[in-house]
C-alpha atoms as a PDB file:
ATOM      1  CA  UNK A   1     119.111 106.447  -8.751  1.00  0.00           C
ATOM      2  CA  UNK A   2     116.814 104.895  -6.128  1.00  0.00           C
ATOM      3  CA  UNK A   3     118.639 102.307  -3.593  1.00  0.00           C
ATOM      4  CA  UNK A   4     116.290  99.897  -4.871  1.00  0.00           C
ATOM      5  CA  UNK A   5     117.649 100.315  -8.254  1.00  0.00           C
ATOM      6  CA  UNK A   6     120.773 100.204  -7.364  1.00  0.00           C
ATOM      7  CA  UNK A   7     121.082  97.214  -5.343  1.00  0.00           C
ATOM      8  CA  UNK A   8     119.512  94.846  -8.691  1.00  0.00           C
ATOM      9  CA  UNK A   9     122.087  96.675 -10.620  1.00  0.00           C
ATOM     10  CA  UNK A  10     124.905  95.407  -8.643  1.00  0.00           C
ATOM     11  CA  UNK A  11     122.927  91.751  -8.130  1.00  0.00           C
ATOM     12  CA  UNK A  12     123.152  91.972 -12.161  1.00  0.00           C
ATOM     13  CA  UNK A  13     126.521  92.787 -12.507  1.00  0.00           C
ATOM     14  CA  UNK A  14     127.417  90.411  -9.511  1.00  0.00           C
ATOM     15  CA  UNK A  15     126.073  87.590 -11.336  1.00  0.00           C
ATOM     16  CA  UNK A  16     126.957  88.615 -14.690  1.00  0.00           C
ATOM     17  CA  UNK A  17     130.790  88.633 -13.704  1.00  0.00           C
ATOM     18  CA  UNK A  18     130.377  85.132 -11.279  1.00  0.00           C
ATOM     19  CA  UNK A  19     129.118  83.432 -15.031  1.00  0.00           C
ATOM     20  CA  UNK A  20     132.493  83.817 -16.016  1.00  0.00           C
ATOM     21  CA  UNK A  21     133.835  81.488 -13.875  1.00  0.00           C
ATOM     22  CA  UNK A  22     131.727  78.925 -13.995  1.00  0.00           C
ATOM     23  CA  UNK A  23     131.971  75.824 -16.278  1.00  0.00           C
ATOM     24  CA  UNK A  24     129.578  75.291 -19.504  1.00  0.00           C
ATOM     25  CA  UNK A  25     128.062  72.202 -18.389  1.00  0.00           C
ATOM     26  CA  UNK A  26     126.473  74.257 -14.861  1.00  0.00           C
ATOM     27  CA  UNK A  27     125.873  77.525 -17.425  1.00  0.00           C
ATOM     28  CA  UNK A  28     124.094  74.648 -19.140  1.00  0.00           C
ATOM     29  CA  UNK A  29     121.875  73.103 -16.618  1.00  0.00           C
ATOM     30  CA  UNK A  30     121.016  76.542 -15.148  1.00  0.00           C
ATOM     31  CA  UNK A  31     119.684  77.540 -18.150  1.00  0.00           C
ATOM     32  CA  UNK A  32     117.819  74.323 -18.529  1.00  0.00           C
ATOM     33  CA  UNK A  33     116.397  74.779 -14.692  1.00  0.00           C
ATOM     34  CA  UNK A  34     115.188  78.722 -15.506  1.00  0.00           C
ATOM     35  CA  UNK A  35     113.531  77.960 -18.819  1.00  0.00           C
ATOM     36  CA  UNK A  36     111.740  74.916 -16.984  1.00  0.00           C
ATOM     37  CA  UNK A  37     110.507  77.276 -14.301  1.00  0.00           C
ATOM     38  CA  UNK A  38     109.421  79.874 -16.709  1.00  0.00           C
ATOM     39  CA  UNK A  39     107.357  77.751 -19.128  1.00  0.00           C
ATOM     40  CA  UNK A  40     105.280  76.713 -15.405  1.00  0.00           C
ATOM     41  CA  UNK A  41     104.853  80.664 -14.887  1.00  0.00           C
ATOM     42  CA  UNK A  42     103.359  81.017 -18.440  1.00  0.00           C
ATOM     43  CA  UNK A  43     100.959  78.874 -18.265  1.00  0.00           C
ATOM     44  CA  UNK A  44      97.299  80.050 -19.136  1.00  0.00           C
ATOM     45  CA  UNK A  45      95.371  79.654 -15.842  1.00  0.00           C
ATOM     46  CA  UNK A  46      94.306  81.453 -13.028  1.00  0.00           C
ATOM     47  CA  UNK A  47      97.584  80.323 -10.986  1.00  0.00           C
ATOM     48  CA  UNK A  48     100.737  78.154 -11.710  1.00  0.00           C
ATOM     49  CA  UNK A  49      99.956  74.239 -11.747  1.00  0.00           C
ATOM     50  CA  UNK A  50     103.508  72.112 -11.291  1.00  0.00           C
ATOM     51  CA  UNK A  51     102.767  68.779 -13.185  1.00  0.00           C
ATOM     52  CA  UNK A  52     104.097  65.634 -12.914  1.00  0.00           C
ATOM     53  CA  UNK A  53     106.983  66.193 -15.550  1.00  0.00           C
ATOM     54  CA  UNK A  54     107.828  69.500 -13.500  1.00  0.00           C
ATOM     55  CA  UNK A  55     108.722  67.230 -10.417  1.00  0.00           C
ATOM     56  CA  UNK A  56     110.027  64.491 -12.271  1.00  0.00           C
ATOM     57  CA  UNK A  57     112.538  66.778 -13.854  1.00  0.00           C
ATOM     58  CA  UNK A  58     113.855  68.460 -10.463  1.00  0.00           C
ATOM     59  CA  UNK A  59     114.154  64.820  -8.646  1.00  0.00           C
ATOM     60  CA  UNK A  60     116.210  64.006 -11.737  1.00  0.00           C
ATOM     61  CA  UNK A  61     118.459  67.364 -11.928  1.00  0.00           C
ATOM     62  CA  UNK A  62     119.061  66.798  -8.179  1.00  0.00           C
ATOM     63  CA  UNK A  63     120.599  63.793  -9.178  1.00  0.00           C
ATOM     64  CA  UNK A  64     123.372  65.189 -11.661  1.00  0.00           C
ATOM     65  CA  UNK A  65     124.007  68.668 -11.041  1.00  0.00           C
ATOM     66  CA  UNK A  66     125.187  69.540  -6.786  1.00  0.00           C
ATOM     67  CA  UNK A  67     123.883  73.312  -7.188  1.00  0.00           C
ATOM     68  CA  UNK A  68     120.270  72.705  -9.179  1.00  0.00           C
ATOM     69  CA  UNK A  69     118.587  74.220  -5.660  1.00  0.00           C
ATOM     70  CA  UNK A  70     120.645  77.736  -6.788  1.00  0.00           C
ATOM     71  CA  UNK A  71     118.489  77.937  -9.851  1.00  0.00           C
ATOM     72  CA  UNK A  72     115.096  76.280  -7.531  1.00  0.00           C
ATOM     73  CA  UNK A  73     112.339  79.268  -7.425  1.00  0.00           C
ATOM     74  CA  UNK A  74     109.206  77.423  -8.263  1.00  0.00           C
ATOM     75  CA  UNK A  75     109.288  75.865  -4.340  1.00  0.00           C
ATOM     76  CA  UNK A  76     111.493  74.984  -2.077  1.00  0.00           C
ATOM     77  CA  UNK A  77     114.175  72.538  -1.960  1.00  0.00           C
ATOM     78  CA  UNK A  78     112.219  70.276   1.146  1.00  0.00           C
ATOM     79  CA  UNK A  79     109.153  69.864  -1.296  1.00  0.00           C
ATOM     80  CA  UNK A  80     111.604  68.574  -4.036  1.00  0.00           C
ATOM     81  CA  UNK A  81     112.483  65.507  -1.476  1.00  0.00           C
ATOM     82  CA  UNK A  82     109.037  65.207  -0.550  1.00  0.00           C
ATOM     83  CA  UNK A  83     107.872  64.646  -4.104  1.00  0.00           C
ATOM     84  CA  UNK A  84     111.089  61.916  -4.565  1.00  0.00           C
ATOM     85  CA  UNK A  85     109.243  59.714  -1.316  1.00  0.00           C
ATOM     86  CA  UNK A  86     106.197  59.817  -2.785  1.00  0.00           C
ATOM     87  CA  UNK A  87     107.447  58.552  -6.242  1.00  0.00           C
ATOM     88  CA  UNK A  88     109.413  55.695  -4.309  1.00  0.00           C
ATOM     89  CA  UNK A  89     106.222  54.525  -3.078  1.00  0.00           C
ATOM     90  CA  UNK A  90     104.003  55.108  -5.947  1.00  0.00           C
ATOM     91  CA  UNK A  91     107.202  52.719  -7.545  1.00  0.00           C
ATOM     92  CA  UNK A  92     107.171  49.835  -5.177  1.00  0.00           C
ATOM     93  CA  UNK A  93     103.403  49.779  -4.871  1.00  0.00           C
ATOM     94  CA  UNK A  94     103.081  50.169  -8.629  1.00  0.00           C
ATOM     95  CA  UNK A  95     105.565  46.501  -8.434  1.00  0.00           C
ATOM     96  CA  UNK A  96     103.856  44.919  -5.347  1.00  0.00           C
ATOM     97  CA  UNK A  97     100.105  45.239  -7.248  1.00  0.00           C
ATOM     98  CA  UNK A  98     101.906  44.339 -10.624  1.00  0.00           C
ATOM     99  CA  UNK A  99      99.344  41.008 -11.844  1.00  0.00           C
ATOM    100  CA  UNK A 100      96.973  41.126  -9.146  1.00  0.00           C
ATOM    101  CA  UNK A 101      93.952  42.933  -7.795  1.00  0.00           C
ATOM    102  CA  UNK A 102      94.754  45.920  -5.090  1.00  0.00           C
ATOM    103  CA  UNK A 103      94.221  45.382  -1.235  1.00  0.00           C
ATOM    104  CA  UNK A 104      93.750  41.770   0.265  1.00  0.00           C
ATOM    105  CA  UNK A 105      90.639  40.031  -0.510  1.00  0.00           C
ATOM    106  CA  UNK A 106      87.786  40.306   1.519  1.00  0.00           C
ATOM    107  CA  UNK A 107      86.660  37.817   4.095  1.00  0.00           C
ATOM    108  CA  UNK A 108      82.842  36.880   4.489  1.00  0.00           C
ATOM    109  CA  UNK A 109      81.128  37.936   7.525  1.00  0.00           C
ATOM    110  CA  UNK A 110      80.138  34.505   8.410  1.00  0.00           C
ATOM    111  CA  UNK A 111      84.018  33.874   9.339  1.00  0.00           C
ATOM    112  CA  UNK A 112      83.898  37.265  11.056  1.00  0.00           C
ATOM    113  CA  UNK A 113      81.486  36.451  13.546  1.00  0.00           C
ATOM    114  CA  UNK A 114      82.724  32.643  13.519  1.00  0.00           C
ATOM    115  CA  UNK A 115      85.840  34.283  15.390  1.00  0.00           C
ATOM    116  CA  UNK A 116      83.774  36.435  17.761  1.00  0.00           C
ATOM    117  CA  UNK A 117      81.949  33.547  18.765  1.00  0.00           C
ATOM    118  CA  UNK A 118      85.285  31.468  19.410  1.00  0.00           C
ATOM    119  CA  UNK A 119      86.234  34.197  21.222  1.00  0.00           C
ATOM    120  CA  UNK A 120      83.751  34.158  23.534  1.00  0.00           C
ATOM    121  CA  UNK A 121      83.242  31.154  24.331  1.00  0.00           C
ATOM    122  CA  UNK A 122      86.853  30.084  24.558  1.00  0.00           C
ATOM    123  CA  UNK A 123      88.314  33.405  26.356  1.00  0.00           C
ATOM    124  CA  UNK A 124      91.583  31.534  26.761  1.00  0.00           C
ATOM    125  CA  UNK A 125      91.603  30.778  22.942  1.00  0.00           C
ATOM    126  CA  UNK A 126      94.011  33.625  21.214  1.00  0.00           C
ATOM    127  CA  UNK A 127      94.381  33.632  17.037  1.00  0.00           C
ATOM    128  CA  UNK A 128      97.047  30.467  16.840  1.00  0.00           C
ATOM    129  CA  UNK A 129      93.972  28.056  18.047  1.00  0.00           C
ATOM    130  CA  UNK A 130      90.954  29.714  16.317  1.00  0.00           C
ATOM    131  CA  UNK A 131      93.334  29.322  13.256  1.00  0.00           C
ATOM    132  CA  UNK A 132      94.097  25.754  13.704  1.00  0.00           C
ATOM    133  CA  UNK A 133      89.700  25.554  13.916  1.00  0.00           C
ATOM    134  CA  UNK A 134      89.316  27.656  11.256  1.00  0.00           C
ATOM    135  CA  UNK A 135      91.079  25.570   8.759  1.00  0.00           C
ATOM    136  CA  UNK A 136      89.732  22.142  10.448  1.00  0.00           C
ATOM    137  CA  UNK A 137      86.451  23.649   9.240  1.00  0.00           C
ATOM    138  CA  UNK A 138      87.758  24.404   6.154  1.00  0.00           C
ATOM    139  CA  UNK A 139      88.413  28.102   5.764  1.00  0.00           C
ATOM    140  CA  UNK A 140      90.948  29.293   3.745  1.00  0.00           C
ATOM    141  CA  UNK A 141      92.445  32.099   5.951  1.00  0.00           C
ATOM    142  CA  UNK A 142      95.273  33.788   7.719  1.00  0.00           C
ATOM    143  CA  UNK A 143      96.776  33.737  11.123  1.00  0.00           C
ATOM    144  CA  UNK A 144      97.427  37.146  11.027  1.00  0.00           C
ATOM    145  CA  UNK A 145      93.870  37.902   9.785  1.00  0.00           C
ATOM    146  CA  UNK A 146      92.355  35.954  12.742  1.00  0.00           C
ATOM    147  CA  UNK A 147      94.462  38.281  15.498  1.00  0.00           C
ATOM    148  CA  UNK A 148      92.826  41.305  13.457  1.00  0.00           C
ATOM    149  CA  UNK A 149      89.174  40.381  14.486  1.00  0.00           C
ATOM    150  CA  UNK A 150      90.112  39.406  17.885  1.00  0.00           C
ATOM    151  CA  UNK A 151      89.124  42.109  20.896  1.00  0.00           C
ATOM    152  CA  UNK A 152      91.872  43.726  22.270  1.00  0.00           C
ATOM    153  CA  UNK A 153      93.375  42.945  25.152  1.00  0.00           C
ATOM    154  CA  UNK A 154      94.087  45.398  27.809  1.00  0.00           C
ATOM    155  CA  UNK A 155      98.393  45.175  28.679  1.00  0.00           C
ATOM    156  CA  UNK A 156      99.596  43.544  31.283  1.00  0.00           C
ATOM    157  CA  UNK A 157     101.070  46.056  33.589  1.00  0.00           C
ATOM    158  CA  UNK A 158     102.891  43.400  35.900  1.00  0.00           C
ATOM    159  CA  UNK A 159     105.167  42.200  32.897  1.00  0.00           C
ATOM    160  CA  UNK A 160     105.238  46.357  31.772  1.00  0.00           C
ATOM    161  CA  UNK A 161     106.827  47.395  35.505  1.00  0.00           C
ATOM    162  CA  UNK A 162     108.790  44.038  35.238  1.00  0.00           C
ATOM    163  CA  UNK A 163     110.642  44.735  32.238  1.00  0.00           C
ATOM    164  CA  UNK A 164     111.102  48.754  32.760  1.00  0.00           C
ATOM    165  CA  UNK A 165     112.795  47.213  36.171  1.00  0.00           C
ATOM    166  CA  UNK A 166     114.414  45.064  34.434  1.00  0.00           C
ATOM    167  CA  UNK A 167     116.130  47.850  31.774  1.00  0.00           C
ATOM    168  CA  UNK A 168     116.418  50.226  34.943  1.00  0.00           C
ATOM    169  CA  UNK A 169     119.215  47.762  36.757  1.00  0.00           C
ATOM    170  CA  UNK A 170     120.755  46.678  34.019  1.00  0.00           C
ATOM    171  CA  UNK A 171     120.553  49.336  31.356  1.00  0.00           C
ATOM    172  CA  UNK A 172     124.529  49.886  31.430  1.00  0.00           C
ATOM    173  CA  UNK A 173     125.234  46.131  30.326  1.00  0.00           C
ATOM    174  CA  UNK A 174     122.524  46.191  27.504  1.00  0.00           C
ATOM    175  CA  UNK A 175     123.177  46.983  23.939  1.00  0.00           C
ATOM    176  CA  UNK A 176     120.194  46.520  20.843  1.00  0.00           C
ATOM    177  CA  UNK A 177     120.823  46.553  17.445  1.00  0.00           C
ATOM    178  CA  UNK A 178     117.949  46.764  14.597  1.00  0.00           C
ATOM    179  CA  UNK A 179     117.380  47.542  10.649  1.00  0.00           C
ATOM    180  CA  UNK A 180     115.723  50.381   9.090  1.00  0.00           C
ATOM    181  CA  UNK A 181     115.599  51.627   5.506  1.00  0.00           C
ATOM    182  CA  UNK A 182     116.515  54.524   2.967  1.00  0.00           C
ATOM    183  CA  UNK A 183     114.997  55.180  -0.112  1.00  0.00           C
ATOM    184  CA  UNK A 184     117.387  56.088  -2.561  1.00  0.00           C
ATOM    185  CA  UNK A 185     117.167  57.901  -5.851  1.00  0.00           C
ATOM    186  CA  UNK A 186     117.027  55.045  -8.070  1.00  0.00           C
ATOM    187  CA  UNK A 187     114.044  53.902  -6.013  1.00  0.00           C
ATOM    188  CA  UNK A 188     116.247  50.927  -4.830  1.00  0.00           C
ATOM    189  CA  UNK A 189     116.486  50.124  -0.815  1.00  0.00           C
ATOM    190  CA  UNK A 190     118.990  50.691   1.240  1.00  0.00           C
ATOM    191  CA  UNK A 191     119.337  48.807   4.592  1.00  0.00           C
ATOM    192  CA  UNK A 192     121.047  50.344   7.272  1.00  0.00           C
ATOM    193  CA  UNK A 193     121.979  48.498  10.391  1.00  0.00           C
ATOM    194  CA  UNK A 194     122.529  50.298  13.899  1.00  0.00           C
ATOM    195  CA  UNK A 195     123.945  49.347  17.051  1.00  0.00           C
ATOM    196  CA  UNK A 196     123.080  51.792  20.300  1.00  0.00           C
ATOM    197  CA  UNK A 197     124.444  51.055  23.844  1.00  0.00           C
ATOM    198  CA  UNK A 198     121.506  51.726  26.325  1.00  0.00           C
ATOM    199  CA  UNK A 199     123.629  53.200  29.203  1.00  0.00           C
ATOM    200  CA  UNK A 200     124.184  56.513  27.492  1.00  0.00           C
ATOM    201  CA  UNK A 201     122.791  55.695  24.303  1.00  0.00           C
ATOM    202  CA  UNK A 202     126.056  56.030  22.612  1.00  0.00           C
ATOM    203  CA  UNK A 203     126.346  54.568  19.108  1.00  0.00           C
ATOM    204  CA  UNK A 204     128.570  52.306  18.483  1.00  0.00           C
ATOM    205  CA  UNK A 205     128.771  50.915  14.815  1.00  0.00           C
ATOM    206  CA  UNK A 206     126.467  51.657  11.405  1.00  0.00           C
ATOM    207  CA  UNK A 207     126.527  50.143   8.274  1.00  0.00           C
ATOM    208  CA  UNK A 208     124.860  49.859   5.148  1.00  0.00           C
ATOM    209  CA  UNK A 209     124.108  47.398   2.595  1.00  0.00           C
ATOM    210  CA  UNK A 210     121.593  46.401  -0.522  1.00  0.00           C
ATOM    211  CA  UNK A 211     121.712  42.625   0.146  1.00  0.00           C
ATOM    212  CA  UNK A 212     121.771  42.112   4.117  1.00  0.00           C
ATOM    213  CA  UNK A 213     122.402  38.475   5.111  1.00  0.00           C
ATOM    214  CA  UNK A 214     122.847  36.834   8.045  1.00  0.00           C
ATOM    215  CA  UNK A 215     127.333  36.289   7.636  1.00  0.00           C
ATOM    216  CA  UNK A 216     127.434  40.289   6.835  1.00  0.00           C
ATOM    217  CA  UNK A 217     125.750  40.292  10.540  1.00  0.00           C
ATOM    218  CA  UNK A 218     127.711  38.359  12.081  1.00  0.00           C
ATOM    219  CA  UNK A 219     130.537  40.707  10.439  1.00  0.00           C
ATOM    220  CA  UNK A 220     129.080  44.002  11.706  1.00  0.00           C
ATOM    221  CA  UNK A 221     128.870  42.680  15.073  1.00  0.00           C
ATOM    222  CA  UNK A 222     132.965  41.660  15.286  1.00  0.00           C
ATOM    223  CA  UNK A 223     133.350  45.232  14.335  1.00  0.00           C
ATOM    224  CA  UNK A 224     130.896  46.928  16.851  1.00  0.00           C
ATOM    225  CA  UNK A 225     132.114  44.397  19.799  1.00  0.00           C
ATOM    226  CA  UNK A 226     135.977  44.253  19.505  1.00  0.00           C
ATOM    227  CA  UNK A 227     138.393  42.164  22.481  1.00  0.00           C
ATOM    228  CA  UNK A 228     136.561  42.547  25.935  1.00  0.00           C
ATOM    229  CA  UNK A 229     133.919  45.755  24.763  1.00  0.00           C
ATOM    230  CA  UNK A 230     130.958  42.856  24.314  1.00  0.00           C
ATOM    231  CA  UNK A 231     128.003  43.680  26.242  1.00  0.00           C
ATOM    232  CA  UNK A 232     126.262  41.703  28.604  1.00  0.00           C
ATOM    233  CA  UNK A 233     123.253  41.443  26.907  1.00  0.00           C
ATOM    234  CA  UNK A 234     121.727  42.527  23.023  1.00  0.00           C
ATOM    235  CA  UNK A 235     117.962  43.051  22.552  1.00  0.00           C
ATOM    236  CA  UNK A 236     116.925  42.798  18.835  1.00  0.00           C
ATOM    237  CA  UNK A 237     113.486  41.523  16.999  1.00  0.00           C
ATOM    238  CA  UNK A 238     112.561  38.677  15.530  1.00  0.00           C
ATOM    239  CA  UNK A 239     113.376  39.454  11.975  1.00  0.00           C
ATOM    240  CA  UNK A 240     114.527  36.510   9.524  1.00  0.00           C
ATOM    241  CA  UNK A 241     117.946  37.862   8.993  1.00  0.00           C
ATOM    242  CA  UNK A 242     118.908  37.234  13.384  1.00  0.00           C
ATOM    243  CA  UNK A 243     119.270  33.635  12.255  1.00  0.00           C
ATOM    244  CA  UNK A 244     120.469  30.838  14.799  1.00  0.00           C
ATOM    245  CA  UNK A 245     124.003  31.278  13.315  1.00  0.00           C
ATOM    246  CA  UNK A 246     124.151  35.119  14.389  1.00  0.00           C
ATOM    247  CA  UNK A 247     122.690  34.186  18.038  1.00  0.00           C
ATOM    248  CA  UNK A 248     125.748  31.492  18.129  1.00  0.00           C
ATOM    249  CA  UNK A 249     128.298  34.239  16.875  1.00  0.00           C
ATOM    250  CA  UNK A 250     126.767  36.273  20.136  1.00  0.00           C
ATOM    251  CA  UNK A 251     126.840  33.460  22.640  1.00  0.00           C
ATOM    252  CA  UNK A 252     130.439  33.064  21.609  1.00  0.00           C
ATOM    253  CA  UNK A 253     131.490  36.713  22.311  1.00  0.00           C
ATOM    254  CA  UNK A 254     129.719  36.149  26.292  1.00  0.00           C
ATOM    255  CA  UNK A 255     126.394  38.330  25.351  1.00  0.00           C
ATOM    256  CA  UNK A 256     123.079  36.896  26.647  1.00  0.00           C
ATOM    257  CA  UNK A 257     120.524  37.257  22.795  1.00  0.00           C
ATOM    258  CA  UNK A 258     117.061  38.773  24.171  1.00  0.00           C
ATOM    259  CA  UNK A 259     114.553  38.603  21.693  1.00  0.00           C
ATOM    260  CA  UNK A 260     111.506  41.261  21.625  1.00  0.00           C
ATOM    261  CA  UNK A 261     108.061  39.591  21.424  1.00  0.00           C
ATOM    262  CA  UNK A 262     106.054  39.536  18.473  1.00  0.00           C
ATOM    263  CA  UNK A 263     104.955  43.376  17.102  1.00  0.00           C
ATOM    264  CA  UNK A 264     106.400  44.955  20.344  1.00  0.00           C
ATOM    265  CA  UNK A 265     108.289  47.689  19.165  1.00  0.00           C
ATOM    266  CA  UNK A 266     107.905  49.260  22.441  1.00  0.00           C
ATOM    267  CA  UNK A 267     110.321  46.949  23.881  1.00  0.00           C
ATOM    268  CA  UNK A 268     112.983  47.699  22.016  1.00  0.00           C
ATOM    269  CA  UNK A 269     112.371  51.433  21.816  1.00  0.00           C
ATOM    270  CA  UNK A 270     115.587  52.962  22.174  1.00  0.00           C
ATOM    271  CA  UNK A 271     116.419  52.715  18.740  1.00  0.00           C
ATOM    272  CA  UNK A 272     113.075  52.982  17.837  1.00  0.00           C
ATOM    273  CA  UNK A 273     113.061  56.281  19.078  1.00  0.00           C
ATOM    274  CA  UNK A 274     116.581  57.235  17.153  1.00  0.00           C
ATOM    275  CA  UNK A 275     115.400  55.687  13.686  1.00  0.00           C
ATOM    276  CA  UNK A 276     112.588  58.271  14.193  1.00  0.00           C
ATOM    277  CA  UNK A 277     114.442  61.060  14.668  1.00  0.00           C
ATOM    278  CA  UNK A 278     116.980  60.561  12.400  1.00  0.00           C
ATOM    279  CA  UNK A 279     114.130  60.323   9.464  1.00  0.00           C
ATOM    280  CA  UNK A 280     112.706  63.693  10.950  1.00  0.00           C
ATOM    281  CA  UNK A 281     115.528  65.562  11.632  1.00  0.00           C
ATOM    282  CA  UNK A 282     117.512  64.036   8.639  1.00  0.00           C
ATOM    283  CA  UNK A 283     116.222  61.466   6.052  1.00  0.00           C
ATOM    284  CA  UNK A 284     112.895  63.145   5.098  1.00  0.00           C
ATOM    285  CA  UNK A 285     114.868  66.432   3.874  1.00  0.00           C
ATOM    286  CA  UNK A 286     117.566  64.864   1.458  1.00  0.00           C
ATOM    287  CA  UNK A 287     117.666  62.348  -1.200  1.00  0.00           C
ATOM    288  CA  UNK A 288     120.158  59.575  -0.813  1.00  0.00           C
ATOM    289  CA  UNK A 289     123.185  58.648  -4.417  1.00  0.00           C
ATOM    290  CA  UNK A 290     124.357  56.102  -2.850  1.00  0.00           C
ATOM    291  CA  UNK A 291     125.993  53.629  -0.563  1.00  0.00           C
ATOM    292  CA  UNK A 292     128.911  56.291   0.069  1.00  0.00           C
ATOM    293  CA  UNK A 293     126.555  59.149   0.338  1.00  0.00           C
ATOM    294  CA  UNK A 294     124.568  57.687   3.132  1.00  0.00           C
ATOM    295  CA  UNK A 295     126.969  56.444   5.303  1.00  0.00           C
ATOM    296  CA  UNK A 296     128.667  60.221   4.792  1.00  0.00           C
ATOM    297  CA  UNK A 297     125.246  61.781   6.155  1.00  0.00           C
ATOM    298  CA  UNK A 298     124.865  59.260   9.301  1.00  0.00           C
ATOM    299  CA  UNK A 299     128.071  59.488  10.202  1.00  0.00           C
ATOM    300  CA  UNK A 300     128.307  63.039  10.703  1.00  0.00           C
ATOM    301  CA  UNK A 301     124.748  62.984  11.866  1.00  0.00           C
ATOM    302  CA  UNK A 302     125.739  60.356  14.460  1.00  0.00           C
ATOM    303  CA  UNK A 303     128.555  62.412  15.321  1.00  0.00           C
ATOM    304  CA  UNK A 304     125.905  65.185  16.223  1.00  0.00           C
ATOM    305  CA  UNK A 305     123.892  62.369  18.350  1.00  0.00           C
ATOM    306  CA  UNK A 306     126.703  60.910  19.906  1.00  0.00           C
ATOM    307  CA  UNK A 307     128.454  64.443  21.470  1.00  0.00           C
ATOM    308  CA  UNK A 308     126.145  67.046  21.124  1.00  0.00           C
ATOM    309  CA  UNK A 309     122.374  65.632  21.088  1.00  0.00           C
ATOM    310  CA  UNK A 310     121.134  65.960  24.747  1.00  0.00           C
ATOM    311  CA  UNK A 311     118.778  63.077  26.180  1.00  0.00           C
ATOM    312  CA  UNK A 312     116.205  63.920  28.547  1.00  0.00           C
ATOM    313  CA  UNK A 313     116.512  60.401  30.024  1.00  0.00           C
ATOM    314  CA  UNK A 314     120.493  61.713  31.074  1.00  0.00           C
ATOM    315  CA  UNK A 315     119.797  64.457  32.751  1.00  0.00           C
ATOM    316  CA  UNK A 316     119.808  66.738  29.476  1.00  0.00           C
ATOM    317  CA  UNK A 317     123.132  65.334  29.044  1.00  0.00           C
ATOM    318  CA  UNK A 318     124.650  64.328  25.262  1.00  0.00           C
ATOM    319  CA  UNK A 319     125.772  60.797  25.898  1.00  0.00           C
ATOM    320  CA  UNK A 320     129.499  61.941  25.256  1.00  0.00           C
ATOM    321  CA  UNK A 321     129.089  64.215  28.446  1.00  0.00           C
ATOM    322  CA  UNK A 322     129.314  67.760  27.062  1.00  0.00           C
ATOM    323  CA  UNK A 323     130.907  70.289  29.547  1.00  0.00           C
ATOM    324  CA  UNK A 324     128.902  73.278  31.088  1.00  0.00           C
END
């Protein structure tokens, strides 16, 4: 017998003996998996075509049975989780368009060039004024769509080398905290909260929640800032939920609120940085159950950041020092 031959013979047997102990329901939902895969094979075209019921049914299997990526040999188990993101937004923009026409209505040139012209004849003018004009003259339109047609700007480099200075001196007493989302199987959201100390960008508290409000805030932050650990100063956005009550709750523990400036990310970038990599190097190749289940993948992933993840920005250091 060729060795070829002989090692599917023992895979065979192998496998043959291992169905023994397994129970009926995964005998069950293997089966279930392999006949789905084989009716894709049989297909009568030129090459295999995985439809939309093919994908639904492995986001769905993923969901009940823990071993489904045993039985996967259509693709891989990556492309699964890709094809679950892009059915969370196909969900949410299928609900967001739900009554009305797609895409935000159009706007007539005539108000187009209206702002150019205000623009350059007023060069100290920015969208807030031209707004206020606009709707004097009785267009109905948007702030937000008047800073759109306005020329950029190029930064200001003195306020740039001010604040880098001002993160370089005092980088050790600074702390930021910020939201970021999950998409989870059900296609509900999942809003996860994140505090990161800016010395050695060591994190210091998670949590998640489906309803964030302002008091579960104010909660998080006793727990991330017990006795005398309170920072000197916190850098977060200007998002709705950093209400006046949570700025009180920080004043009262001694920490200075610093508030980013409108759509500068870049200013609070720390965590900016670690909500990207944890999507790349975590979020984007699983598919989140639950509250439980997510807060059991960051924490051991923040585990990983917090002693083993080197920074180049310490020296190619992990911000728990790691010994040579």
């Amino acid at each position: 017998m060729k060795p070829r031959h002989l090692l599917r013979g023992v895979d065979m047997l192998l496998g043959f003996l291992g169905s023994w102990f397994r129970s009926r329901n995964d005998l069950a939902l293997e089966n279930l998996a392999l006949r789905e895969q084989l009716a894709t094979f049989k297909q009568e075209q030129p090459r295999s075509v995985i439809s939309r019921f093919d994908r639904a049914f492995w986001v769905l299997l993923r969901g009940i049975w823990s071993k489904w990526s045993n039985a996967l040999v259509i693709v891989s188990p990556d492309t699964v989780a890709r094809w679950h993101r892009k059915g969370f937004r196909l969900y949410w923009n299928a609900l967001s368009r739900k009554g009305r026409k797609p895409g935000h209505p159009r706007k007539d040139r005539e108000v187009h060039e209206l702002i150019r012209r205000m623009t350059a004849e007023n060069p100290t003018w920015r969208a807030p004024r031209i707004h206020a004009e606009l709707l004097k003259l009785g267009f109905a339109v948007s702030e937000r769509t008047v800073s759109r047609y306005l020329p950029t700007r190029s930064p200001d480099h003195d306020k740039i080398e001010q604040w880098i200075a001002f993160l370089r001196n005092h980088r050790h007493a600074i702390a930021t905290m910020d939201f970021f989302t999950i998409p989870m199987i059900t296609f509900q959201v999942l809003y996860v909260m994140i505090i990161i100390h800016h010395g050695r960008r060591v994190l210091l508290h998670i949590n998640v929640t489906f309803h964030p409000t302002a008091r579960w805030v104010v909660q998080q932050l006793r727990a991330a800032f017990p006795f005398d650990a309170a920072p000197g100063y916190l850098i977060f956005d200007r998002d709705s939920i950093f209400s006046v009550h949570v700025v009180a709750t920080l004043k009262s523990f001694g920490i200075k609120p610093v508030r980013t400036s409108w759509r500068s990310p870049w200013q609070n970038g720390a965590i900016e940085r670690w909500v990207g990599s944890c999507r790349r190097e975590l979020l984007d190749h699983v598919i989140v159950f639950n509250e439980r289940h997510a807060m059991r993948l960051l924490s051991e992933y923040i585990a990983y950041c917090n002693a083993d993840r080197c920074h180049y920005g310490l020296a190619k250091d992990a911000p728990i020092s790691r010994s040579v």
